[in-house]
Protein backbone atom coordinates (compact mmCIF):
# COMPACT_ATOMS: atom_id res chain seq x y z
CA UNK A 1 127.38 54.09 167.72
CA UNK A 2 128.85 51.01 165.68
CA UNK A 3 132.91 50.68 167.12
CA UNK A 4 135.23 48.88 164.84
CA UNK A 5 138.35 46.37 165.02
CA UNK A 6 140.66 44.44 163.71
CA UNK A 7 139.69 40.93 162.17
CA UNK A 8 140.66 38.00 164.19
CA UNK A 9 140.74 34.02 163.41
CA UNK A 10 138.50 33.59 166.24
CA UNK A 11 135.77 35.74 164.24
CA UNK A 12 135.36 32.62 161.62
CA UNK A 13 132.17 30.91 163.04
CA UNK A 14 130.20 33.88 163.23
CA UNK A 15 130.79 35.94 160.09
CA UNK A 16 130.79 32.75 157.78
CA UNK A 17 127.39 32.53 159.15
CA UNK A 18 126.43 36.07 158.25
CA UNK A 19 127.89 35.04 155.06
CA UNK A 20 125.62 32.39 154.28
CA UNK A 21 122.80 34.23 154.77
CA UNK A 22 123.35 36.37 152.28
CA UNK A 23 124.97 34.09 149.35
CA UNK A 24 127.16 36.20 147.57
CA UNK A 25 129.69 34.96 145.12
CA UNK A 26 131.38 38.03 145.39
CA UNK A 27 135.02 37.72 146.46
CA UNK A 28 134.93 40.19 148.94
CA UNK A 29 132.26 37.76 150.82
CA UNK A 30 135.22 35.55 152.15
CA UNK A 31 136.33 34.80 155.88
CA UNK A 32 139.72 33.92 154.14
CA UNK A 33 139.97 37.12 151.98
CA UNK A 34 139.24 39.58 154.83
CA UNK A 35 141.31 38.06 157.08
CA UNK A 36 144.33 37.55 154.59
CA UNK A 37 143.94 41.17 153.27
CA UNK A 38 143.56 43.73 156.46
CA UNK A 39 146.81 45.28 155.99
CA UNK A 40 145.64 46.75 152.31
CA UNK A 41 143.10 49.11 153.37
CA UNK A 42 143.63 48.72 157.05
CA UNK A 43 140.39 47.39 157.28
CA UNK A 44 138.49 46.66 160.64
CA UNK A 45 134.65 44.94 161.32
CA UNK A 46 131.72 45.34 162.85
CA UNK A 47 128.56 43.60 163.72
CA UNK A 48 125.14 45.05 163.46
CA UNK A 49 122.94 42.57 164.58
CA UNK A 50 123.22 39.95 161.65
CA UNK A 51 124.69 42.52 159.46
CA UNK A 52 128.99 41.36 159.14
CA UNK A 53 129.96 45.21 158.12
CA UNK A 54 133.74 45.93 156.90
CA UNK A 55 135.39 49.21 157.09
CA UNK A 56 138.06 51.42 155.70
CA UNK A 57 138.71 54.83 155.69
CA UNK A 58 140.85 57.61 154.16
CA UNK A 59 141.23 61.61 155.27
CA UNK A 60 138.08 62.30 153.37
CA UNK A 61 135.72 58.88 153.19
CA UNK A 62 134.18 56.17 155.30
CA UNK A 63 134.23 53.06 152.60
CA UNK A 64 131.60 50.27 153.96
CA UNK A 65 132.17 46.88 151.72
CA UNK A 66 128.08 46.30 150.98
CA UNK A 67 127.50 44.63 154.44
CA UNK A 68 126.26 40.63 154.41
CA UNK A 69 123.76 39.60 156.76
CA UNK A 70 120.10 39.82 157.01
CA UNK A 71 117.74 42.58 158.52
CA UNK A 72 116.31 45.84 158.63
CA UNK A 73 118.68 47.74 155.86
CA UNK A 74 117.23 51.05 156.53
CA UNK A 75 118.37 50.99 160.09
CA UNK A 76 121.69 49.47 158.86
CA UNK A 77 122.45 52.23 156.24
CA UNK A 78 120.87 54.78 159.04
CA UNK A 79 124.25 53.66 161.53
CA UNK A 80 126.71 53.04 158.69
CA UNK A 81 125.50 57.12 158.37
CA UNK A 82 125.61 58.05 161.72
CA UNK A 83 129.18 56.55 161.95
CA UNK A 84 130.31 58.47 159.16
CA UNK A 85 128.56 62.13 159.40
CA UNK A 86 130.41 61.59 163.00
CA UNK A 87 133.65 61.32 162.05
CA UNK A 88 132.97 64.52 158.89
CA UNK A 89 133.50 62.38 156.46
CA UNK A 90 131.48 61.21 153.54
CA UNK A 91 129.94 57.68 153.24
CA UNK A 92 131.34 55.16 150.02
CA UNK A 93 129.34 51.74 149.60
CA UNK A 94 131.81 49.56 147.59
CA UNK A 95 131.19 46.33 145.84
CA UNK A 96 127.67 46.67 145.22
CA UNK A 97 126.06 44.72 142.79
CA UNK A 98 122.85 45.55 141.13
CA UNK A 99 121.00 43.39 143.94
CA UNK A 100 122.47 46.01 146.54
CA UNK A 101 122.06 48.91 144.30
CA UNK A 102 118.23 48.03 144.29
CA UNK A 103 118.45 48.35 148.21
CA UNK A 104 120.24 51.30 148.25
CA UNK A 105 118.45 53.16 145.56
CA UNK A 106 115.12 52.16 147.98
CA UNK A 107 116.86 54.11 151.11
CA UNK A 108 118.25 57.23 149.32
CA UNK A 109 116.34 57.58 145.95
CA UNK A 110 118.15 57.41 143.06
CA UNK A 111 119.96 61.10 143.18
CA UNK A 112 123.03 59.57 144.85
CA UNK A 113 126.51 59.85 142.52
CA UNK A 114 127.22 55.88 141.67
CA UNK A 115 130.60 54.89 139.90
CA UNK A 116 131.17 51.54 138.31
CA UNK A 117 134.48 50.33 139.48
CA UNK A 118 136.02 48.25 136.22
CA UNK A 119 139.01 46.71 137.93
CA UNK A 120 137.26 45.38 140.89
CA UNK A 121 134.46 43.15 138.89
CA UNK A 122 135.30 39.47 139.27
CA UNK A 123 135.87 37.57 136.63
CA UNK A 124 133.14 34.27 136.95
CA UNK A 125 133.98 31.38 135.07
CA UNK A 126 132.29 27.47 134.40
CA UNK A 127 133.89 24.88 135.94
CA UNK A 128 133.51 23.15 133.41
CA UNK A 129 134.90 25.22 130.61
CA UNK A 130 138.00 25.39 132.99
CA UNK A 131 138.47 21.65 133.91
CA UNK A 132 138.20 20.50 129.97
CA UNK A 133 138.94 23.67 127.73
CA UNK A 134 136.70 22.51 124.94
CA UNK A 135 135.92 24.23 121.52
CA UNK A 136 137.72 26.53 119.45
CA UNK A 137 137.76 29.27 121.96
CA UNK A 138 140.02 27.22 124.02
CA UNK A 139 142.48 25.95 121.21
CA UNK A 140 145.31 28.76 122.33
CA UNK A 141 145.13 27.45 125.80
CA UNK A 142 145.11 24.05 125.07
CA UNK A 143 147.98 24.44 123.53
CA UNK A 144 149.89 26.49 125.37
CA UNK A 145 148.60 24.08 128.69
CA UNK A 146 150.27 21.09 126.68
CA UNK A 147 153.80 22.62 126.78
CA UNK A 148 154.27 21.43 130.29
CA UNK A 149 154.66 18.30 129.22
CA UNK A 150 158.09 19.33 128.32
CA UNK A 151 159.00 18.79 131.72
CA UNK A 152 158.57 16.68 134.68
CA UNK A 153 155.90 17.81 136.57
CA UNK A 154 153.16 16.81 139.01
CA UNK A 155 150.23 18.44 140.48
CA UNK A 156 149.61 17.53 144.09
CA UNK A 157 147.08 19.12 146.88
CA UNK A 158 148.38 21.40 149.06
CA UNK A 159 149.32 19.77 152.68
CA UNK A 160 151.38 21.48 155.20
CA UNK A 161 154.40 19.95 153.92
CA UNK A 162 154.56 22.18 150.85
CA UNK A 163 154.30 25.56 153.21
CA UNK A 164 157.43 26.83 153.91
CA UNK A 165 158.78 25.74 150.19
CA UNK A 166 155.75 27.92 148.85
CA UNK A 167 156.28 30.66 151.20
CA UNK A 168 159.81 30.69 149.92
CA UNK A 169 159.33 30.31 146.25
CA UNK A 170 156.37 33.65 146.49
CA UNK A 171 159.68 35.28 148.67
CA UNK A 172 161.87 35.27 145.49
CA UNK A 173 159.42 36.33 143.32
CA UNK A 174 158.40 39.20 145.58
CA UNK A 175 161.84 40.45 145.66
CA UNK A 176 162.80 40.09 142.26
CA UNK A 177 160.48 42.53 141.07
CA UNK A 178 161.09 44.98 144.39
CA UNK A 179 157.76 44.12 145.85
CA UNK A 180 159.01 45.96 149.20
CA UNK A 181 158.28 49.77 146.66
CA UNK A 182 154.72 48.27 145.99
CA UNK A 183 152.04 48.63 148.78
CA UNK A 184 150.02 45.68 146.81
CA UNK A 185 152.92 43.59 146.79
CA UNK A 186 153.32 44.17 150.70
CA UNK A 187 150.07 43.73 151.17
CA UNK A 188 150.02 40.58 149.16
CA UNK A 189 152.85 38.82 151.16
CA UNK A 190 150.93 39.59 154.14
CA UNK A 191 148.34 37.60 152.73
CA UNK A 192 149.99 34.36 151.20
CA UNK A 193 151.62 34.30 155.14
CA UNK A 194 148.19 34.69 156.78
CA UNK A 195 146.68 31.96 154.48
CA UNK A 196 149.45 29.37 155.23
CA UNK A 197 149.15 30.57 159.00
CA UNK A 198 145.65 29.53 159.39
CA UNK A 199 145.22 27.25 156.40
CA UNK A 200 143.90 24.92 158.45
CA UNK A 201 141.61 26.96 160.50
CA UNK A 202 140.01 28.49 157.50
CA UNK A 203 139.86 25.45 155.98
CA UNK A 204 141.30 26.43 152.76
CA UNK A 205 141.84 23.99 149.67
CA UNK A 206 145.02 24.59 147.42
CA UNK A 207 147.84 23.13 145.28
CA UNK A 208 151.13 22.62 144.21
CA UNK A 209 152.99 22.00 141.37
CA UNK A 210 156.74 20.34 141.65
CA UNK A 211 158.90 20.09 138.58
CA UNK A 212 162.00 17.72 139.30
CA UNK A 213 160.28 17.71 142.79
CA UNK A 214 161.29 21.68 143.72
CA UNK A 215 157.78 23.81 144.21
CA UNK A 216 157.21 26.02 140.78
CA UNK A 217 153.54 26.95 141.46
CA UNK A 218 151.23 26.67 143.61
CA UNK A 219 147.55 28.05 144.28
CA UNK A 220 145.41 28.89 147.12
CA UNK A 221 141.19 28.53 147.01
CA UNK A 222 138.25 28.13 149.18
CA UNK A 223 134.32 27.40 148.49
CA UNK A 224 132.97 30.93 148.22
CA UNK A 225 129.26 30.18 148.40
CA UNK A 226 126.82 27.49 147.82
CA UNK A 227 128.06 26.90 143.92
CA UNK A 228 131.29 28.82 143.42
CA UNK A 229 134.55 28.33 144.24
CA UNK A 230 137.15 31.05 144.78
CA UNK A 231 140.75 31.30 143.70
CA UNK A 232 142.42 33.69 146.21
CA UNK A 233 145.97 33.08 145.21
CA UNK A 234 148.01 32.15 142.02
CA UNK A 235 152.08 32.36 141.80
CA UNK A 236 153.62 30.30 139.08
CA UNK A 237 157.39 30.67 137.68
CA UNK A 238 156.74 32.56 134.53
CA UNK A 239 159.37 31.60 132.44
CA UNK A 240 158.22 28.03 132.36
CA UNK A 241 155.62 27.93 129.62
CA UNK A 242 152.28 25.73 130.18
CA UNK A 243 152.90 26.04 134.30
CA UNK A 244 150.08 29.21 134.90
CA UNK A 245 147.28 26.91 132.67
CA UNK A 246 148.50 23.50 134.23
CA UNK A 247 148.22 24.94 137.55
CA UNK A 248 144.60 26.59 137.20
CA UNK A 249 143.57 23.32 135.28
CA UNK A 250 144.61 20.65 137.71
CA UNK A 251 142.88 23.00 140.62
CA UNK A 252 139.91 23.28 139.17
CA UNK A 253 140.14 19.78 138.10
CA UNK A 254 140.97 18.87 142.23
CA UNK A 255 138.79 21.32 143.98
CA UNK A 256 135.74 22.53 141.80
CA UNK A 257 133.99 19.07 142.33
CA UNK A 258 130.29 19.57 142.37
CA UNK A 259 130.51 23.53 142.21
CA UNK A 260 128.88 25.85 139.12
CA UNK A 261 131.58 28.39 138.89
CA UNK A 262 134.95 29.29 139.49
CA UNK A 263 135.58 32.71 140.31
CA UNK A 264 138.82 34.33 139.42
CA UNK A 265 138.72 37.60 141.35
CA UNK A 266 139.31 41.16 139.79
CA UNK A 267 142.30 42.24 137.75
CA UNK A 268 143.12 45.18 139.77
CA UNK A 269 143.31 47.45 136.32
CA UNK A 270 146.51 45.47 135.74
CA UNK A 271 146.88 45.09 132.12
CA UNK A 272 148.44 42.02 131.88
CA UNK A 273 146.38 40.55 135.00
CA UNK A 274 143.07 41.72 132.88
CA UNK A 275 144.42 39.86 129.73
CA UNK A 276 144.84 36.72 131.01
CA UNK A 277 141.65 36.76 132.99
CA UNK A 278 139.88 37.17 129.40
CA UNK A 279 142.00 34.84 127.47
CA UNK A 280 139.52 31.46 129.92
CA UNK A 281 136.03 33.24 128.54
CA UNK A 282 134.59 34.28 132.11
CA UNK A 283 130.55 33.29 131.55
CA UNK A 284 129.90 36.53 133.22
CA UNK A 285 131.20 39.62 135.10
CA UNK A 286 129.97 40.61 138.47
CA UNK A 287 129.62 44.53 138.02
CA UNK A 288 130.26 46.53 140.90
CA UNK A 289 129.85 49.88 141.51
CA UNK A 290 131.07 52.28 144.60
CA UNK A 291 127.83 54.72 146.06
CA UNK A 292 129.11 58.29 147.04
CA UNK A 293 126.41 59.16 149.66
């Protein structure tokens, strides 16, 4: 039977190859991202031959993240069963695309109850729609982007000297809205320290923007797949208007060199977060759905 445990740093080199193999510009297809967020779901991996296979579970449901990898799927989804049928609970497939969908429609027929899960499709943009902001669908952000010129700014990549400033300034904004009642924003803090931790290690990319030299934003992004880069992390001091589209510009602008897409990650079902995430014209969604088995 497939045993499970907890994500370490040392697991980079072989799931990031798993990862290749399979391509996916899905967000949760990320070293950085699985590592960073453990403490949401409590999630722990597995390894199935070249099948990288992610786990949570509740009282009632085994949830398997759509594994990455290459092989036999019918003996993959044949363990992933066996695991959960021994624990009496049922089996959820989350973050399946249509391409897994196809796979798991030719394993189980097509009987199986499937729920598209809104808030978790990512949000996919062009890079080049976000580095230049051209056309009339882009006017509003232009020209809310050009009120940061009201003050004195500047972008710079992120280096290890901006850590501890960063990890303070996401501190304050964690507490002011009571973040400690919130499991997300727990679980969130947990991340921004784990990707400052092993920045290096995971060899992430990110940025910083200073106004009158003090840290007021800063962002946190890797290469996803062969094409896409990933934005994992965004804070920004909200009451300074142009600093959330300056920072996601000069990123973009900085890091998306050579790459397709950009992709923004889900909106959670957060209003506002959703909103925003509309207001750049994503090219397309990636639609995800969970499988009940």
């Amino acid at each position: 039977m497939l045993e499970f445990r907890e994500i370490s740093i040392n697991d980079r080199s072989w799931i990031n190859e798993l990862l290749k193999k399979s391509d996916f510009m899905g967000c949760e297809y990320s070293f950085a991202n699985n590592m960073a967020w453990r403490r949401m779901n409590d999630s722990t991996i597995s390894r199935l031959d070249d099948f990288y296979i992610v786990k949570s579970e509740d009282k009632e449901n085994v949830y398997f993240t759509f594994p990455a990898g290459s092989g036999n799927y019918h003996e993959l989804f044949r363990m992933l069963l066996e695991y959960s049928d021994y624990h009496k609970k049922r089996m959820v497939i989350t973050g399946v695309t249509n391409y897994g969908l196809n796979i798991i429609h030719d394993i189980f027929g097509k009987t199986l109850n499937e729920k598209k899960i809104e808030s978790n499709y990512d949000y996919i943009y062009l890079s080049e729609d976000l580095i230049h902001l051209k056309g009339k669908k882009f006017h509003k952000k232009r020209n809310h982007l050009a009120k940061i010129n009201n003050y004195n700014w500047e972008f710079h990549p992120m280096t290890n000297n901006y850590f501890d400033e960063c990890i303070a300034f996401s501190a304050v904004n964690y507490n002011n809205k009571n973040g400690y009642d919130n499991n997300s924003s727990v679980a969130e803090q947990f991340a921004i320290h784990t990707y400052f931790t092993y920045f290096e290690e995971m060899k992430l990319n990110g940025g910083v923007i200073t106004i009158d030299g003090k840290v007021k934003a800063f962002t946190i992004g890797e290469q996803l797949n062969s094409n896409t880069l990933c934005v994992h992390i965004e804070k920004a001091d909200p009451d300074i208007n142009g600093l959330y589209p300056a920072i996601n510009n000069e990123f973009v602008k900085y890091a998306a060199n050579g790459l397709k897409y950009v992709n923004r990650e889900e909106d959670l079902g957060i209003e506002g977060l959703r909103q925003a995430k509309r207001s750049y014209n994503p090219i397309f969604m990636i639609e995800k759905y969970n499988i009940y088995v």
